[in-house]
N, C-alpha and C. Protein backbone atom coordinates (compact mmCIF):
# COMPACT_ATOMS: atom_id res chain seq x y z
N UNK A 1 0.85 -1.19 0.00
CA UNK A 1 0.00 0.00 0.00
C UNK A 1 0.89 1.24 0.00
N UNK A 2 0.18 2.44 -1.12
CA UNK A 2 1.02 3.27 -1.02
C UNK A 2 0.18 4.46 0.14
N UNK A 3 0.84 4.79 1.32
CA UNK A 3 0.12 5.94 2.11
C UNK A 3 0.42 7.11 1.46
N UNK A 4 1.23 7.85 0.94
CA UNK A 4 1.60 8.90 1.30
C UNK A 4 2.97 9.19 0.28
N UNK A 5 2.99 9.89 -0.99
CA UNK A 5 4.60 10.19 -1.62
C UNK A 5 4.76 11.68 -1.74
N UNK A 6 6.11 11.85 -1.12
CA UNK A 6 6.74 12.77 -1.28
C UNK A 6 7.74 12.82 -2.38
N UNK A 7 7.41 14.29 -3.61
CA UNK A 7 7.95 14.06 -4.37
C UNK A 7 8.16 15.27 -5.48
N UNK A 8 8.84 15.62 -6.70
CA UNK A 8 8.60 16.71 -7.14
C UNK A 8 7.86 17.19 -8.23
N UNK A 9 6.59 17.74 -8.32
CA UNK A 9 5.67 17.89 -9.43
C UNK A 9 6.44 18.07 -11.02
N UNK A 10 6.16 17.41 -11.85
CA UNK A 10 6.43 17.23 -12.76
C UNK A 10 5.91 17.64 -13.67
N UNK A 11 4.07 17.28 -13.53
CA UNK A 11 3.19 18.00 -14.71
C UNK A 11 1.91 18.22 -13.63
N UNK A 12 0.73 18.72 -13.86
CA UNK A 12 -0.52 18.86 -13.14
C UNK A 12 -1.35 19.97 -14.41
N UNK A 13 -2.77 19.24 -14.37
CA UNK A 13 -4.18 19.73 -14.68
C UNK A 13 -4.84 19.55 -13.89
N UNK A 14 -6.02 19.19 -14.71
CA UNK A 14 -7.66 19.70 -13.41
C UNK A 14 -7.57 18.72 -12.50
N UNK A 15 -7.26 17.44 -12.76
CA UNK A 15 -7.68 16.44 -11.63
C UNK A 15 -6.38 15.20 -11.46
N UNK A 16 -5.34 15.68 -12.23
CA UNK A 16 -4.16 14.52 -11.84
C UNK A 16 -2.58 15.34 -12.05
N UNK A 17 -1.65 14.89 -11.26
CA UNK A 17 -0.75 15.42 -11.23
C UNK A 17 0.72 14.26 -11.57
N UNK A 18 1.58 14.77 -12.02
CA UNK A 18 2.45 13.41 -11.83
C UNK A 18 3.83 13.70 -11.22
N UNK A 19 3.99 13.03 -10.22
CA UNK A 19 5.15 13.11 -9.33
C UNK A 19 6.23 12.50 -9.44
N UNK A 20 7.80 13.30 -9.48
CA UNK A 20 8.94 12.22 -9.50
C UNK A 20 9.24 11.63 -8.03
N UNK A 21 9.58 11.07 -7.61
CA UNK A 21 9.27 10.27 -6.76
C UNK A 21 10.94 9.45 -7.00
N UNK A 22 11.88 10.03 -6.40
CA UNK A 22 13.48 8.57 -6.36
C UNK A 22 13.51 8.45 -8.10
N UNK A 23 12.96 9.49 -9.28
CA UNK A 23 13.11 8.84 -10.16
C UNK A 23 12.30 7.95 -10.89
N UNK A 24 11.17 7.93 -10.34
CA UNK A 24 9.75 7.35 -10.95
C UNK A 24 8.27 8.16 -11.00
N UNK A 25 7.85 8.24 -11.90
CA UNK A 25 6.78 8.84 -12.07
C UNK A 25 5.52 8.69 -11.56
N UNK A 26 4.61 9.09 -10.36
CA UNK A 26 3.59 8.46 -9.96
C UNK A 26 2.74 9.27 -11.27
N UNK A 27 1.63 8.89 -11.26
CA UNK A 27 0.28 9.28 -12.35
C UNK A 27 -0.88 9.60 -10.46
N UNK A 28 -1.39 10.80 -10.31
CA UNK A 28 -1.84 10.48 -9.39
C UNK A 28 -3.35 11.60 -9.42
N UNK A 29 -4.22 11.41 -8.94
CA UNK A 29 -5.88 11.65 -9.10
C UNK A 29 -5.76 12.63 -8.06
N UNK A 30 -6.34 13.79 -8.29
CA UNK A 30 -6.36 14.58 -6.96
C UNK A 30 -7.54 15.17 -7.20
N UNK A 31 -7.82 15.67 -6.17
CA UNK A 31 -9.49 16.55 -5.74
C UNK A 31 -9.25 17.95 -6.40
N UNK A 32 -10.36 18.81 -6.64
CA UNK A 32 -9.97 19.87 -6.90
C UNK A 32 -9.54 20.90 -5.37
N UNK A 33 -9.76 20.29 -4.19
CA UNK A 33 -9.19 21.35 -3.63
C UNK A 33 -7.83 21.33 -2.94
N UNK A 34 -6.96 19.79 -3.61
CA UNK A 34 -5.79 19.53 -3.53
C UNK A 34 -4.67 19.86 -5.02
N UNK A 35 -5.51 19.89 -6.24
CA UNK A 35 -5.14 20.44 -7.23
C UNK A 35 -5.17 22.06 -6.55
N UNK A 36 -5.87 22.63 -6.41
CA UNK A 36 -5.68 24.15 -6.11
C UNK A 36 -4.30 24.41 -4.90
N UNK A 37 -3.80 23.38 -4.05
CA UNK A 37 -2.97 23.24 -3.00
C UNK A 37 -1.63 23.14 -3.50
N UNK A 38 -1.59 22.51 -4.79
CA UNK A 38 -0.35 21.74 -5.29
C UNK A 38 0.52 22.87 -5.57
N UNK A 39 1.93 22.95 -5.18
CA UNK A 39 2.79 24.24 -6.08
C UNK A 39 2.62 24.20 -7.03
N UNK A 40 3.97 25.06 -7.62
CA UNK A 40 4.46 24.74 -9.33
C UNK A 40 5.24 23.75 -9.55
N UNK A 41 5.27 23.55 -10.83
CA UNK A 41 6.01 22.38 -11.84
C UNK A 41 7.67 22.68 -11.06
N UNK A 42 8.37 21.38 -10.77
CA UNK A 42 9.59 21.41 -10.23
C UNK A 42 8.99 21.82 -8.77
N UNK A 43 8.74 21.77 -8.12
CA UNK A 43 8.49 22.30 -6.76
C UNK A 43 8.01 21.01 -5.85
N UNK A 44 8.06 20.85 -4.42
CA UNK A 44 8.14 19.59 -3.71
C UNK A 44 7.11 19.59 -3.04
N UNK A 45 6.24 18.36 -3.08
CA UNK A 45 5.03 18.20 -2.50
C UNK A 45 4.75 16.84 -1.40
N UNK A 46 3.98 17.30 -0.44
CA UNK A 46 3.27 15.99 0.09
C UNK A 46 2.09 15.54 -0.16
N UNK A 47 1.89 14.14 -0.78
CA UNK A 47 0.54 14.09 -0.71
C UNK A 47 -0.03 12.94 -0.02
N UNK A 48 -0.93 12.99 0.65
CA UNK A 48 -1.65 11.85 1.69
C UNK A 48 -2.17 10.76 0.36
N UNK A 49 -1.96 9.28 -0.32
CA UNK A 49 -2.76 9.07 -0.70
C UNK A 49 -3.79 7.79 -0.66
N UNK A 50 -4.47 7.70 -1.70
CA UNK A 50 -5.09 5.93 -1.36
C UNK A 50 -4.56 4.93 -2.56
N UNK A 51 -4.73 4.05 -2.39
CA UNK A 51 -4.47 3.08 -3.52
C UNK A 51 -5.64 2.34 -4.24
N UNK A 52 -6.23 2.55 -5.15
CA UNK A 52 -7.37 1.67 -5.15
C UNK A 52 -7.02 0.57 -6.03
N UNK A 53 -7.06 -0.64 -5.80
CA UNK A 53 -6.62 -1.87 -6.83
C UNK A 53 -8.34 -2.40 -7.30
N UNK A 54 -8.36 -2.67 -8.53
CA UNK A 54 -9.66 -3.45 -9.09
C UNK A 54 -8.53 -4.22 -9.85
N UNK A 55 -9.74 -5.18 -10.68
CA UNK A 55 -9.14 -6.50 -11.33
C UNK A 55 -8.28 -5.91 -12.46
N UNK A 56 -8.54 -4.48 -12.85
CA UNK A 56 -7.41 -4.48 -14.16
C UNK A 56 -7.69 -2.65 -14.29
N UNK A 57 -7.43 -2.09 -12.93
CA UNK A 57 -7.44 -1.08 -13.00
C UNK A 57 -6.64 -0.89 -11.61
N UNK A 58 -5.75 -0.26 -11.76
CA UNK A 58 -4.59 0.34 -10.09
C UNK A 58 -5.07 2.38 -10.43
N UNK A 59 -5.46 2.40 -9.29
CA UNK A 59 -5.71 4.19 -9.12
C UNK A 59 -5.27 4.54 -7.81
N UNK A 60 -4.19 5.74 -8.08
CA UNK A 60 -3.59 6.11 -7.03
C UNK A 60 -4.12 7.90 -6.97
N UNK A 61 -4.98 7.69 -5.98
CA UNK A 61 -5.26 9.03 -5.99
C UNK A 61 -4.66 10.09 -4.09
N UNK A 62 -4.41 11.08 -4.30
CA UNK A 62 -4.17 11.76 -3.75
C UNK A 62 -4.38 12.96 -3.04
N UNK A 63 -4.16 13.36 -1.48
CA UNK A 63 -5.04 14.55 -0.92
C UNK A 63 -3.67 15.53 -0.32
N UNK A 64 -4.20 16.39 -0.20
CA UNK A 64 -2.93 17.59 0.82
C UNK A 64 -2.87 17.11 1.90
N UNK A 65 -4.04 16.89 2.69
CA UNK A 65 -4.18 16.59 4.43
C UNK A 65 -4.95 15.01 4.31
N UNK A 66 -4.10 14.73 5.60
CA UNK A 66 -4.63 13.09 6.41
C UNK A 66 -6.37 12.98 6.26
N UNK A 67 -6.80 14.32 6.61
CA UNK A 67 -8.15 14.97 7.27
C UNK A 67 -8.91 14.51 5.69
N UNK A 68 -8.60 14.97 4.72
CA UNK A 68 -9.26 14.89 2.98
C UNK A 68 -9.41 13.34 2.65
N UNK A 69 -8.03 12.62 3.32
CA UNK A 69 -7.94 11.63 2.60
C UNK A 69 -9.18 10.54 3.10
N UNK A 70 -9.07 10.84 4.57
CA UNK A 70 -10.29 10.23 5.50
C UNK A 70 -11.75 10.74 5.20
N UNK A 71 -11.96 11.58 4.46
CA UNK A 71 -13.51 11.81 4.70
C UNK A 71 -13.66 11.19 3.24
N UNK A 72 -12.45 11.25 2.09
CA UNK A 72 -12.57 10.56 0.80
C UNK A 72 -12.90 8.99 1.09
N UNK A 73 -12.21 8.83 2.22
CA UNK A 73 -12.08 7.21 2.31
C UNK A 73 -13.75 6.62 2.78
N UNK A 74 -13.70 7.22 3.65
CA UNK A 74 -15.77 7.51 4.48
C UNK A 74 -16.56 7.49 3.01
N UNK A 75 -16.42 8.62 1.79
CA UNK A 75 -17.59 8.39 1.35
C UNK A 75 -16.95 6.97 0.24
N UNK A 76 -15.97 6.53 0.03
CA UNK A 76 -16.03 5.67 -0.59
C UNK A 76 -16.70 3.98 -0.20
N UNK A 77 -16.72 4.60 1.08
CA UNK A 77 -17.77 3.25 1.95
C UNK A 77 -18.85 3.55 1.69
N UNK A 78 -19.74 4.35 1.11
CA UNK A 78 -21.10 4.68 1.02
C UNK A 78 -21.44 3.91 -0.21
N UNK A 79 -22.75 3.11 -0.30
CA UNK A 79 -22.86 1.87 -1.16
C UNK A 79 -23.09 2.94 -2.52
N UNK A 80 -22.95 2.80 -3.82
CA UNK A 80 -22.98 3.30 -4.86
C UNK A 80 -22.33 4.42 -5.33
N UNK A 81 -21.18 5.06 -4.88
CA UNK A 81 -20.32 6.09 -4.63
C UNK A 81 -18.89 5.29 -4.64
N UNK A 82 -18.23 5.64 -5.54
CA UNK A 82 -17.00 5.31 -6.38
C UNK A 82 -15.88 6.30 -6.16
N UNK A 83 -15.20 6.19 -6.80
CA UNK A 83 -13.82 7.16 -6.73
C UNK A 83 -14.37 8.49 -7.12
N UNK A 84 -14.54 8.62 -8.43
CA UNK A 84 -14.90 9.55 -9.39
C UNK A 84 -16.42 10.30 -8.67
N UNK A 85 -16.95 9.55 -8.11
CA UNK A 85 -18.16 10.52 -7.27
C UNK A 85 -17.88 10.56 -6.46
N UNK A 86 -16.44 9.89 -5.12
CA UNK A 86 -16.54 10.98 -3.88
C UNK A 86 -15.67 12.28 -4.14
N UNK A 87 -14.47 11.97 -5.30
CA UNK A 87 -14.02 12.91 -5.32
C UNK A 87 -14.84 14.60 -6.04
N UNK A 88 -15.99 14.32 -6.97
CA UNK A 88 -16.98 14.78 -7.40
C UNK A 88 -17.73 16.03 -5.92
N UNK A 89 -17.91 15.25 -4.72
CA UNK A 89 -18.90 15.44 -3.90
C UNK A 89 -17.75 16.26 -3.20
N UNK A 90 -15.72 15.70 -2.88
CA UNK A 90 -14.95 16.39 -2.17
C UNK A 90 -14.86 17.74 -3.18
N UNK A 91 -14.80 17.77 -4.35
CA UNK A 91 -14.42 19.07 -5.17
C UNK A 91 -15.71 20.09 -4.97
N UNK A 92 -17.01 19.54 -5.10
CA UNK A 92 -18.18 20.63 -5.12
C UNK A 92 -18.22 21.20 -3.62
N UNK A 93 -18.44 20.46 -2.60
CA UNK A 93 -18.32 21.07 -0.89
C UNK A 93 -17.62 21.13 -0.64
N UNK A 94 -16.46 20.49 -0.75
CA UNK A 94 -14.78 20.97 0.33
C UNK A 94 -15.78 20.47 1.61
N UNK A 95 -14.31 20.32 2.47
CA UNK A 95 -14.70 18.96 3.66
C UNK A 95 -15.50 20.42 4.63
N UNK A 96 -15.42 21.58 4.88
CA UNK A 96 -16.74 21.85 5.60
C UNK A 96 -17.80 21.68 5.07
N UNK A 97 -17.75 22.04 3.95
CA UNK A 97 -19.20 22.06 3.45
C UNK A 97 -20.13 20.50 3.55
N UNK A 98 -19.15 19.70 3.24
CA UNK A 98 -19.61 18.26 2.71
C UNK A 98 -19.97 17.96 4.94
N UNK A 99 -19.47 18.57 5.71
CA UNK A 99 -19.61 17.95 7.24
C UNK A 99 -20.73 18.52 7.84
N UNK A 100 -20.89 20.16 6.97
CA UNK A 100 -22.24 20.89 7.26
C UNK A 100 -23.41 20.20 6.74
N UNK A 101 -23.44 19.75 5.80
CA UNK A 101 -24.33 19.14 5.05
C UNK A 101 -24.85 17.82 5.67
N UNK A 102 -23.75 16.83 6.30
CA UNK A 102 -24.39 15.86 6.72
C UNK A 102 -24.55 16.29 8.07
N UNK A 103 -24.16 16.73 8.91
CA UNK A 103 -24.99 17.36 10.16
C UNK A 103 -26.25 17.82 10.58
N UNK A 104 -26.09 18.48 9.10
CA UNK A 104 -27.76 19.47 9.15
C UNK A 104 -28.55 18.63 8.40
N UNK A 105 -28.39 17.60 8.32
CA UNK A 105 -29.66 16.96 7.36
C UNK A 105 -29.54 17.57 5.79
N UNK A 106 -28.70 18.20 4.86
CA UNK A 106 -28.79 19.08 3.94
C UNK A 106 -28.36 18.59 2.84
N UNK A 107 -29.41 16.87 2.41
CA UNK A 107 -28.97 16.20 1.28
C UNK A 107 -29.02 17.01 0.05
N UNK A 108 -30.04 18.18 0.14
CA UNK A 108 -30.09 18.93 -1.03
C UNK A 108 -28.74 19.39 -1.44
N UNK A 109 -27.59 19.84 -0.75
CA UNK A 109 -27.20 20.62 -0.97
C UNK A 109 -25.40 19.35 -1.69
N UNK A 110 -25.31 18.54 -0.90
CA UNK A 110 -24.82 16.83 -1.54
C UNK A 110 -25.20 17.04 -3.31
N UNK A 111 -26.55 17.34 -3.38
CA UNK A 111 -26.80 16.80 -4.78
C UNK A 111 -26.61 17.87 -5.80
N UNK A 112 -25.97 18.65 -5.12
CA UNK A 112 -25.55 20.11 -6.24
C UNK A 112 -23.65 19.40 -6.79
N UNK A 113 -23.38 18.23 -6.07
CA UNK A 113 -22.12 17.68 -6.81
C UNK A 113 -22.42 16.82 -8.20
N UNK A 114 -21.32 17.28 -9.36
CA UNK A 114 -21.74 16.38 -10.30
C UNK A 114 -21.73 14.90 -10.12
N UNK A 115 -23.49 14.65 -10.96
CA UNK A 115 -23.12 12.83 -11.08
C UNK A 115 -23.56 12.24 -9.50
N UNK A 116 -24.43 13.57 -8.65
CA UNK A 116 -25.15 12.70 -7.69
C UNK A 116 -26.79 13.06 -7.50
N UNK A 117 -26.81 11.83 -7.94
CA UNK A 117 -28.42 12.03 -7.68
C UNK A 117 -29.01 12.17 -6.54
N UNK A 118 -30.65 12.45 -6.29
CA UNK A 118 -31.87 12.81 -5.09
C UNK A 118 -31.28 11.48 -4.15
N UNK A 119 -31.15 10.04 -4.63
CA UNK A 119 -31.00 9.06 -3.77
C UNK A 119 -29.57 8.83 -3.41
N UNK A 120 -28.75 8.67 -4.16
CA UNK A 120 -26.65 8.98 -3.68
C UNK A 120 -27.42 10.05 -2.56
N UNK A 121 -27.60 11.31 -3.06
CA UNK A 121 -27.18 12.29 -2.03
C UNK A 121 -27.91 11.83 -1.15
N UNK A 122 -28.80 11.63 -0.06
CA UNK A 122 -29.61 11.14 0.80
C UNK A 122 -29.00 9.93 1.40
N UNK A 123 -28.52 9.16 0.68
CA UNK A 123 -27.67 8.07 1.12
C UNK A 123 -26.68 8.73 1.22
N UNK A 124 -25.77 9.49 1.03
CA UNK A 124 -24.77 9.31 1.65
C UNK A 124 -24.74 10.24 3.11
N UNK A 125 -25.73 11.69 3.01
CA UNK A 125 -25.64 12.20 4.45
C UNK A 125 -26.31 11.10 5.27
N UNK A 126 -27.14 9.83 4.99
CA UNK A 126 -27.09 9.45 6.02
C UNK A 126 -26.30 8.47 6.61
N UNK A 127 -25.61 7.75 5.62
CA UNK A 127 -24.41 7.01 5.83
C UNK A 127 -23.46 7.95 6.65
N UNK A 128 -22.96 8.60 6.47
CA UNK A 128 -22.09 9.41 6.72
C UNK A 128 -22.11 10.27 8.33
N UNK A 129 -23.49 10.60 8.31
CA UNK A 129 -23.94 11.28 9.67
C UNK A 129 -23.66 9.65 11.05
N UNK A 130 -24.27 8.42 10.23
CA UNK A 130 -24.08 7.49 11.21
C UNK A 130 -22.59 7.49 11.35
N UNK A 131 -21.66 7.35 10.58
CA UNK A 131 -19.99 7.13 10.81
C UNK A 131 -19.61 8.16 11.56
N UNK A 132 -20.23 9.57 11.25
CA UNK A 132 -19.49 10.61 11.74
C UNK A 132 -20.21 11.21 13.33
N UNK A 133 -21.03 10.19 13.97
CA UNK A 133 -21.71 10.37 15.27
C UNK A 133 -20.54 11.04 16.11
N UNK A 134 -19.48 10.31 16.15
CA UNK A 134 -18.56 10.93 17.38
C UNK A 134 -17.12 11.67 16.75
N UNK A 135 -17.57 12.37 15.52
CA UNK A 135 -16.48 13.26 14.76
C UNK A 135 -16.83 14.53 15.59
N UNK A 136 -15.67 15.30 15.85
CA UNK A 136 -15.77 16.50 16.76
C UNK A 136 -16.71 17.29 15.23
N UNK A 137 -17.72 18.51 15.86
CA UNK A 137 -18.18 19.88 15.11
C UNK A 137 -17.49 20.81 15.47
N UNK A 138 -17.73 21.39 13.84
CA UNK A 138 -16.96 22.90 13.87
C UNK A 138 -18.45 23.33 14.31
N UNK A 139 -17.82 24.62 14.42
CA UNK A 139 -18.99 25.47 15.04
C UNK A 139 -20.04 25.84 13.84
N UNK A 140 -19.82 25.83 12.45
CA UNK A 140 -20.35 25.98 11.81
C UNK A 140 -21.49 25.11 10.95
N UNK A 141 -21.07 23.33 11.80
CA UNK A 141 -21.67 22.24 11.65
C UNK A 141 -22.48 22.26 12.44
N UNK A 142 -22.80 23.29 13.39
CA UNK A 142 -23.77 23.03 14.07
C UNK A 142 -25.59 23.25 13.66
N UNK A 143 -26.60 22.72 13.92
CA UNK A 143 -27.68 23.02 13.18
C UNK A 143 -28.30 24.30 13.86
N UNK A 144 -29.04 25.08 12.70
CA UNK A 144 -29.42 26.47 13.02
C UNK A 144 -30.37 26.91 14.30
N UNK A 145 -31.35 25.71 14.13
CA UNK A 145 -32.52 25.28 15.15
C UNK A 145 -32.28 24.13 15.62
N UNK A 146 -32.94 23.63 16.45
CA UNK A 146 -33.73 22.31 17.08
C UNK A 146 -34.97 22.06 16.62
N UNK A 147 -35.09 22.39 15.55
CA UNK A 147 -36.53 22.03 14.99
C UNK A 147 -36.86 20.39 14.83
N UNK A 148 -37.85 20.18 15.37
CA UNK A 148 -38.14 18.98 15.83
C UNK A 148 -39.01 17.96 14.09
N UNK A 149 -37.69 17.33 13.62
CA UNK A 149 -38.81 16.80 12.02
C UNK A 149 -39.39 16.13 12.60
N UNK A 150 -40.72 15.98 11.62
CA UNK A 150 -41.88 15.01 11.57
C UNK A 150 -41.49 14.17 11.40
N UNK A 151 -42.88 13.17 11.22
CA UNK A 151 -43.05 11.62 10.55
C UNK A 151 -42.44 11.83 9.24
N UNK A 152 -43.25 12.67 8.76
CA UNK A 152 -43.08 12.46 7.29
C UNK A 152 -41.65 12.92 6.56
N UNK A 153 -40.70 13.35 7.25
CA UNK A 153 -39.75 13.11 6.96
C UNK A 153 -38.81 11.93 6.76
N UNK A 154 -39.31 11.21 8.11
CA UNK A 154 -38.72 9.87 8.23
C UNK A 154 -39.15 9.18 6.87
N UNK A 155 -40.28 9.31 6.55
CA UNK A 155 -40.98 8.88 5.57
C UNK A 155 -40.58 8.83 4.08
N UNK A 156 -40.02 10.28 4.09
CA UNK A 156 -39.69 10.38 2.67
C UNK A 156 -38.56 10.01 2.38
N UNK A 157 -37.32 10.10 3.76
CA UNK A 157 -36.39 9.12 3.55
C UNK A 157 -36.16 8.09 3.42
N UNK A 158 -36.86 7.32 3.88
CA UNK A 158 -37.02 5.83 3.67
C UNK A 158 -37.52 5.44 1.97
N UNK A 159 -38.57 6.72 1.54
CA UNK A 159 -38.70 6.19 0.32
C UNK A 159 -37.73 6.34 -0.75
N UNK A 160 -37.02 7.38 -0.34
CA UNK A 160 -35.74 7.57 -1.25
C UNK A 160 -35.07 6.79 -0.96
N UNK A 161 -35.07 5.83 -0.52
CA UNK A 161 -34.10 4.89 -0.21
C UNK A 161 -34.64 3.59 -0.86
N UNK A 162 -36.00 3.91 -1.44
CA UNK A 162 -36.16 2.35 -2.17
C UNK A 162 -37.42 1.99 -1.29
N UNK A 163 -37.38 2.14 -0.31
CA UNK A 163 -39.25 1.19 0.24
C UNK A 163 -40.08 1.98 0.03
N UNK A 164 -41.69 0.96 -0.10
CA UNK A 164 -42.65 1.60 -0.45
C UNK A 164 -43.32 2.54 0.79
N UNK A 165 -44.46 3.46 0.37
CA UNK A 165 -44.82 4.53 1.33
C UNK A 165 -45.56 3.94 2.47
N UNK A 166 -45.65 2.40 2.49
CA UNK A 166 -46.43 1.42 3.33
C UNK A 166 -45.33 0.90 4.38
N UNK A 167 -44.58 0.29 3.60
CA UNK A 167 -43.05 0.14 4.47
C UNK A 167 -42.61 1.10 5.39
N UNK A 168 -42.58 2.29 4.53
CA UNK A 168 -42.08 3.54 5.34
C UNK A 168 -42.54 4.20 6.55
N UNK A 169 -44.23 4.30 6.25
CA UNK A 169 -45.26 4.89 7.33
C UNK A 169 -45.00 3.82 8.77
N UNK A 170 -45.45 2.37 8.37
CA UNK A 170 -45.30 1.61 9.45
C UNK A 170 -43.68 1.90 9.95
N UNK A 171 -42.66 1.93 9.61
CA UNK A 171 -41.51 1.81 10.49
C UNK A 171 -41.37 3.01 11.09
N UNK A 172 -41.74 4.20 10.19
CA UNK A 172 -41.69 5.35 11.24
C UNK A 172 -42.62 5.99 12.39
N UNK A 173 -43.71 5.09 12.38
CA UNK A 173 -44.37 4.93 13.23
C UNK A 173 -44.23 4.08 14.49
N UNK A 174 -42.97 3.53 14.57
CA UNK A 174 -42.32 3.02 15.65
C UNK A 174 -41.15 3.28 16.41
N UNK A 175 -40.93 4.61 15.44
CA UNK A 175 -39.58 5.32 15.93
C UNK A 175 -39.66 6.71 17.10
N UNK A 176 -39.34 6.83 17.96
CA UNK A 176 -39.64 7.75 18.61
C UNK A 176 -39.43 8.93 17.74
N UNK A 177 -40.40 10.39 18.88
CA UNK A 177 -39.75 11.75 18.07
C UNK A 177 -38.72 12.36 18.45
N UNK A 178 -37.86 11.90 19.60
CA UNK A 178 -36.73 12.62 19.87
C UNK A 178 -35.44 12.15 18.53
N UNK A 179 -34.53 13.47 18.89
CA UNK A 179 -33.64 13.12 17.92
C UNK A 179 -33.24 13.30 16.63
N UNK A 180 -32.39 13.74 16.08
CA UNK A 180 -32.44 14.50 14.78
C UNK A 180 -32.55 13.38 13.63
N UNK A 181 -32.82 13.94 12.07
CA UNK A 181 -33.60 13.16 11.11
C UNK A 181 -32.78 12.08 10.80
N UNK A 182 -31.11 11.77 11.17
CA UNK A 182 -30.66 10.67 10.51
C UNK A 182 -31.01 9.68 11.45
N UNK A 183 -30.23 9.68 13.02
CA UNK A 183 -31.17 9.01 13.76
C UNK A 183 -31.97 8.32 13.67
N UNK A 184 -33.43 8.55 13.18
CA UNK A 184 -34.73 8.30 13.19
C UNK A 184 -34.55 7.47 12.46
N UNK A 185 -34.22 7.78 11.37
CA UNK A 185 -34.24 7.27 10.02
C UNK A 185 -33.17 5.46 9.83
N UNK A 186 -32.43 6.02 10.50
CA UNK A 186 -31.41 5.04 10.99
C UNK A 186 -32.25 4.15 11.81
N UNK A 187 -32.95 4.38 12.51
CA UNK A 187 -33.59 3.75 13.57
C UNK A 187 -34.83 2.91 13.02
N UNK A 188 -35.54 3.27 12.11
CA UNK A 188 -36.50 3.02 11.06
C UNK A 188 -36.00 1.84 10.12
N UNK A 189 -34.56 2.23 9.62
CA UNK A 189 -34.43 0.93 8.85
C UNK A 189 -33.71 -0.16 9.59
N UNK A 190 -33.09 -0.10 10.96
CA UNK A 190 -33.06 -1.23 12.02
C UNK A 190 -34.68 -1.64 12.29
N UNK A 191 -35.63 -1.41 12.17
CA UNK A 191 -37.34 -2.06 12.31
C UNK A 191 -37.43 -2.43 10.75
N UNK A 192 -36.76 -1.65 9.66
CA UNK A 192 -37.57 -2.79 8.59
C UNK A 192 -36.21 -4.00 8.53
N UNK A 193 -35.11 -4.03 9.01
CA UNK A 193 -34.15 -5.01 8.72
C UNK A 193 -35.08 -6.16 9.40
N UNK A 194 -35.78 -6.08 11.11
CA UNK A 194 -36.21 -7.03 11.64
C UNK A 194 -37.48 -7.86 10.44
N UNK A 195 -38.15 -7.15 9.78
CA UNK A 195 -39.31 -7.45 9.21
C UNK A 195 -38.70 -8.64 7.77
């Protein structure tokens, strides 16, 4: 596994850069807000990165900070979300935006990244809100109100998620009202897993 090469930029565009490295060239994928980080050509860089191996594809992509590479790595655990769409979702929010968003419930704002749809985006703030339960908040992640959602929120998440509005009503009708919308929702599809 490669973590991490230090090395001297060689070439860079919108989304890959290539590094000498001891004399070898990495080919390497970067975000746009690690492309905007990168020096100039000849100039020495660190980059945090991942390795992704498939059956006949090796992608080595790359972040500025530990912090990028980890929230890249988080949404690449989110079921239907790939390389090319977390880095999509890291270039449109940048990691506050993308931490405000799943905090506040603010899948709308997920689906303003290219190449994610009403259901990706919804799935992933709520994937994401469950992983990120005990991630410290910035102060700016914090939500505006305590506004207390309805049922029918629970509701509509669940249907964006694939069950019918019958499925949905009954499980969120067993979920308490304390607690903010991923929660619930989370809590809703632990009652349809039992069913």
């Amino acid at each position: 596994m490669i973590s991490d090469l230090i090395g001297t930029v060689l070439y860079k565009d919108g989304n890959t850069c290539t590094l000498n490295v001891h004399g070898i060239g990495f080919l390497v994928e970067v975000s746009r807000m690690t492309h905007e980080q990168l020096p100039g050509i000849g100039h020495e860089v660190h980059l945090y990165t991942h390795l992704a191996v498939r059956e006949d594809n090796w992608r080595l992509v790359g972040f500025a900070t530990a912090d990028e590479r980890q929230i890249f790595l988080d949404l690449l655990s989110v079921g239907g979300l790939g390389i090319k769409g977390a880095l999509s979702v890291l270039g449109a929010l940048g990691i506050d935006g993308l931490e405000s968003a799943v905090f506040n419930g603010d899948w709308e704002r997920i689906k303003q990244a290219p190449g994610v749809g009403t259901k990706l985006a919804q799935r992933i703030q709520l994937e994401l809100s469950g992983q990120w339960e005990n991630r410290p908040r910035k102060q700016s992640t914090q939500p505006a109100s305590d506004t207390p959602r309805t049922e029918d929120d629970v509701v509509g998440g669940l249907m964006a998620l694939g069950y019918s509005r019958e499925e949905a009503e009954s499980a969120a009708r067993q979920v308490p009202a304390e607690g903010d919308l991923a929660s619930r929702i989370r809590q809703a599809l632990r009652t349809l897993d039992r069913h």
